[in-house]
C-alpha atoms as a PDB file:
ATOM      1  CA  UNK A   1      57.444  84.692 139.307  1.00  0.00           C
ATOM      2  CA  UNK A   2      56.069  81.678 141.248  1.00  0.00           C
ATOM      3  CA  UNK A   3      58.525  79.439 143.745  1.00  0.00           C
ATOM      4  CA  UNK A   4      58.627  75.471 144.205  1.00  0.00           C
ATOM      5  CA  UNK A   5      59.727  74.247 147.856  1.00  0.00           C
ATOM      6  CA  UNK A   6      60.673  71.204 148.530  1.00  0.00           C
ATOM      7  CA  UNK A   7      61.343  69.237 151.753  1.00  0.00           C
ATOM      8  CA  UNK A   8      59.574  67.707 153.998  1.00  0.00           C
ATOM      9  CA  UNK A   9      56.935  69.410 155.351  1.00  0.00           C
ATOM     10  CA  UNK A  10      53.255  68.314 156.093  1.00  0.00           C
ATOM     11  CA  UNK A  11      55.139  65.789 159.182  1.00  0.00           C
ATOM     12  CA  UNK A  12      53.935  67.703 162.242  1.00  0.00           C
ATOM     13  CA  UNK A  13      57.723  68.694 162.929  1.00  0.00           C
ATOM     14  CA  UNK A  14      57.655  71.734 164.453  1.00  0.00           C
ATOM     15  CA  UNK A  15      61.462  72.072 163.442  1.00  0.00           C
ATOM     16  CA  UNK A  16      60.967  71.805 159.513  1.00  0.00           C
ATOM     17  CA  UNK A  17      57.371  74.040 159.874  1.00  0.00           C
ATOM     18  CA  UNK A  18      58.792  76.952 161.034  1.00  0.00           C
ATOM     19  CA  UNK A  19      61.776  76.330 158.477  1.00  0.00           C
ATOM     20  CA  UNK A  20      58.950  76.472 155.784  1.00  0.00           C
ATOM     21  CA  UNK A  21      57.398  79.532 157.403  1.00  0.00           C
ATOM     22  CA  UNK A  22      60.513  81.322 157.725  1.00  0.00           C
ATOM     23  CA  UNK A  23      61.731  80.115 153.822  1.00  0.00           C
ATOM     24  CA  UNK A  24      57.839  81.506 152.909  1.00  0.00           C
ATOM     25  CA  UNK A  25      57.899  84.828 155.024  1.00  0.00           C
ATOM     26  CA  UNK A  26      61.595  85.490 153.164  1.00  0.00           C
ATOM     27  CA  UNK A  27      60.394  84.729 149.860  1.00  0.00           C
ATOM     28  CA  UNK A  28      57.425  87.335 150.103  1.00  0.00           C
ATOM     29  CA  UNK A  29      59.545  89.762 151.724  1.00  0.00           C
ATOM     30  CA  UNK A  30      63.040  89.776 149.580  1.00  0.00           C
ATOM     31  CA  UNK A  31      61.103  88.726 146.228  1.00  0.00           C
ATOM     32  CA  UNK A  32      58.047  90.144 146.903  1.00  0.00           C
ATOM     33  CA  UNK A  33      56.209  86.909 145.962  1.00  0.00           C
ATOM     34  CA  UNK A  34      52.639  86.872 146.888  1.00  0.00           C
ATOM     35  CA  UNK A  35      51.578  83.725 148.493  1.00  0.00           C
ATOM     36  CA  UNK A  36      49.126  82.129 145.913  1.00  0.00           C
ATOM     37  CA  UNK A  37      52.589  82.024 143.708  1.00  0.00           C
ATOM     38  CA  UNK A  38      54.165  79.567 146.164  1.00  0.00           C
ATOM     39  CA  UNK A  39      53.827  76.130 146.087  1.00  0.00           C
ATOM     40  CA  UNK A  40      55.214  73.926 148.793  1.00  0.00           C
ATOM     41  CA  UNK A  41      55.488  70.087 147.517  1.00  0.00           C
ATOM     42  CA  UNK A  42      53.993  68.449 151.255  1.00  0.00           C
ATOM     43  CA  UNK A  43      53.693  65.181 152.777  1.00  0.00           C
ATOM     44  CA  UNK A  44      49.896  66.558 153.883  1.00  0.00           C
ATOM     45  CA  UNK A  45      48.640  68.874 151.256  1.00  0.00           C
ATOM     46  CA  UNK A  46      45.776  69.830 152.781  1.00  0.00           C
ATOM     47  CA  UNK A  47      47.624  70.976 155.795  1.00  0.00           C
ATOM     48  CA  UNK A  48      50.251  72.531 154.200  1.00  0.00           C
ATOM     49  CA  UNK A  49      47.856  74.604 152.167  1.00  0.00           C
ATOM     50  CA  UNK A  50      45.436  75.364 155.292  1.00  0.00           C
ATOM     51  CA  UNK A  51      48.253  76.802 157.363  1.00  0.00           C
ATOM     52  CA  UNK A  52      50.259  78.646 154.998  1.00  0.00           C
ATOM     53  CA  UNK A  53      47.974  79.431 152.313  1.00  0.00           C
ATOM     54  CA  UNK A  54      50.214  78.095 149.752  1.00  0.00           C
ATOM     55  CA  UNK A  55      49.217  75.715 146.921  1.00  0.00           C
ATOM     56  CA  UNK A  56      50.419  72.543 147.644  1.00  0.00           C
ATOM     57  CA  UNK A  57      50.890  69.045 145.908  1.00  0.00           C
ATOM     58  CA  UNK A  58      51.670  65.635 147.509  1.00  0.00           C
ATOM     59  CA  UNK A  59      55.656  65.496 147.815  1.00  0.00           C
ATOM     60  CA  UNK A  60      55.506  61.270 146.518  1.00  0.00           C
ATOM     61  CA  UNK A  61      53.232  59.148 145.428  1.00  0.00           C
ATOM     62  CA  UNK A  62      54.084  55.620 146.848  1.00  0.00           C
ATOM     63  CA  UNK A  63      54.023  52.531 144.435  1.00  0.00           C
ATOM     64  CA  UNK A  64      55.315  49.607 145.714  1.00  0.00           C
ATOM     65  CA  UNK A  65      59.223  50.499 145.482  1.00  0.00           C
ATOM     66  CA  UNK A  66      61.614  53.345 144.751  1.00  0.00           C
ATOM     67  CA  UNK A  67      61.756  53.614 141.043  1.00  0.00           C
ATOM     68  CA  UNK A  68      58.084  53.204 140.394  1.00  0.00           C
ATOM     69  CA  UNK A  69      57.266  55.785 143.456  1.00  0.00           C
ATOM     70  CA  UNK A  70      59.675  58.637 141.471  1.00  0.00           C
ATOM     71  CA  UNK A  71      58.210  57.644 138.410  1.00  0.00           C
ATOM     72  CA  UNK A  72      54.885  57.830 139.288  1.00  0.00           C
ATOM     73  CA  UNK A  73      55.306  61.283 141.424  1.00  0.00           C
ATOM     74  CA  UNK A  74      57.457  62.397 138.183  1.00  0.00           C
ATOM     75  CA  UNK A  75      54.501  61.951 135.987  1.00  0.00           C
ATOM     76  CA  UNK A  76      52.320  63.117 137.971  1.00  0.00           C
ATOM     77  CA  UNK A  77      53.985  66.710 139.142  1.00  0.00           C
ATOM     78  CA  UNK A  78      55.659  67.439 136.244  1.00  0.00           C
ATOM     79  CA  UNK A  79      53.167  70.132 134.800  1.00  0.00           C
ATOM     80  CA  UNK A  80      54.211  71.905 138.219  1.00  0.00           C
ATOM     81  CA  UNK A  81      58.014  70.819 137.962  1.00  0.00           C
ATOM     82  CA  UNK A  82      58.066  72.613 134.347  1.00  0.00           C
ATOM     83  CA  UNK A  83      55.872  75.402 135.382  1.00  0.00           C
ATOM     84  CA  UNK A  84      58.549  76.470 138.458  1.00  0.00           C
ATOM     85  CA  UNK A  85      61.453  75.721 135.910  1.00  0.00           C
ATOM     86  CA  UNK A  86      60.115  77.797 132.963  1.00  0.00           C
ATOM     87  CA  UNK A  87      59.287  80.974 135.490  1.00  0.00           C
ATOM     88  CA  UNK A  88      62.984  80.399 136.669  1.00  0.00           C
ATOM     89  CA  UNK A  89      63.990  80.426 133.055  1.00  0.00           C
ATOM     90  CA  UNK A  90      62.154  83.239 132.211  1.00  0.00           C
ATOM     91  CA  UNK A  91      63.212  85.358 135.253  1.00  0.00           C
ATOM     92  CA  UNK A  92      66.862  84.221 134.750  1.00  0.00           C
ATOM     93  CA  UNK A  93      67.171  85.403 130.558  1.00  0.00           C
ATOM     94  CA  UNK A  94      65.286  88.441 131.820  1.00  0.00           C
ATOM     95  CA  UNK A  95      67.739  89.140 134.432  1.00  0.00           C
ATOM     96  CA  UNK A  96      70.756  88.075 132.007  1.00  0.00           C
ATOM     97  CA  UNK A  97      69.563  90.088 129.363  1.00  0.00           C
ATOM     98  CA  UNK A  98      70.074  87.472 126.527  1.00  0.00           C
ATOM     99  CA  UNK A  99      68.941  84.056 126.082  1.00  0.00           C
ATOM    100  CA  UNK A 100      71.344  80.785 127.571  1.00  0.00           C
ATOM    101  CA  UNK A 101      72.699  77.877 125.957  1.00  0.00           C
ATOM    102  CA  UNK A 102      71.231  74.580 125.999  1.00  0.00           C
ATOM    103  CA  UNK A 103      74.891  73.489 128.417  1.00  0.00           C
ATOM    104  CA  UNK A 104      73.728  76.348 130.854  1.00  0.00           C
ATOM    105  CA  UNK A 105      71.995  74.987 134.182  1.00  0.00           C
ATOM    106  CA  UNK A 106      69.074  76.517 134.896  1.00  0.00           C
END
């Protein structure tokens, strides 16, 4: 199974860091996900990456205004978007036992 966090890490907050470590250490622990199957979308990937050893991918991509900045960060993450949501998927009609409609959130 591999996990996608989101927030907003990468700032130098101490408060949202140890959020992050503490969401990380209870993922490993409860779900026993390794942590090369995490990825943490950061503010600084490098950073994020270094002191977690997590994978990590930029959290936006600015482009002038608000539309073109989701757009652009859309297009550009969403291999890793539908990589977290088809594991999730998976997991979930494995856990179900069958497979779920097209009206069912995943």
């Amino acid at each position: 199974m591999k996990i996608g966090i989101v927030g907003n890490y990468g700032n130098d907050n101490n408060g949202d860091e140890a959020i992050l470590l503490s969401i990380i250490k209870q993922v490993e622990q409860v779900f026993s996900i390794s942590r090369q199957d995490i990825t943490v979308f950061s503010n600084n990937t490098k950073q994020t990456s270094e002191y977690y050893g997590v994978k990590s991918y930029p959290l936006y991509y600015k482009k002038g205004n608000q539309y073109k900045t989701f757009y652009a960060t859309y297009q550009t993450n969403k291999r890793f978007i539908n990589a977290v949501r088809l594991t999730h998927y998976r997991r979930r009609r494995y856990i179900n036992g069958f497979l779920p409609s097209r009206s069912t959130p995943i």
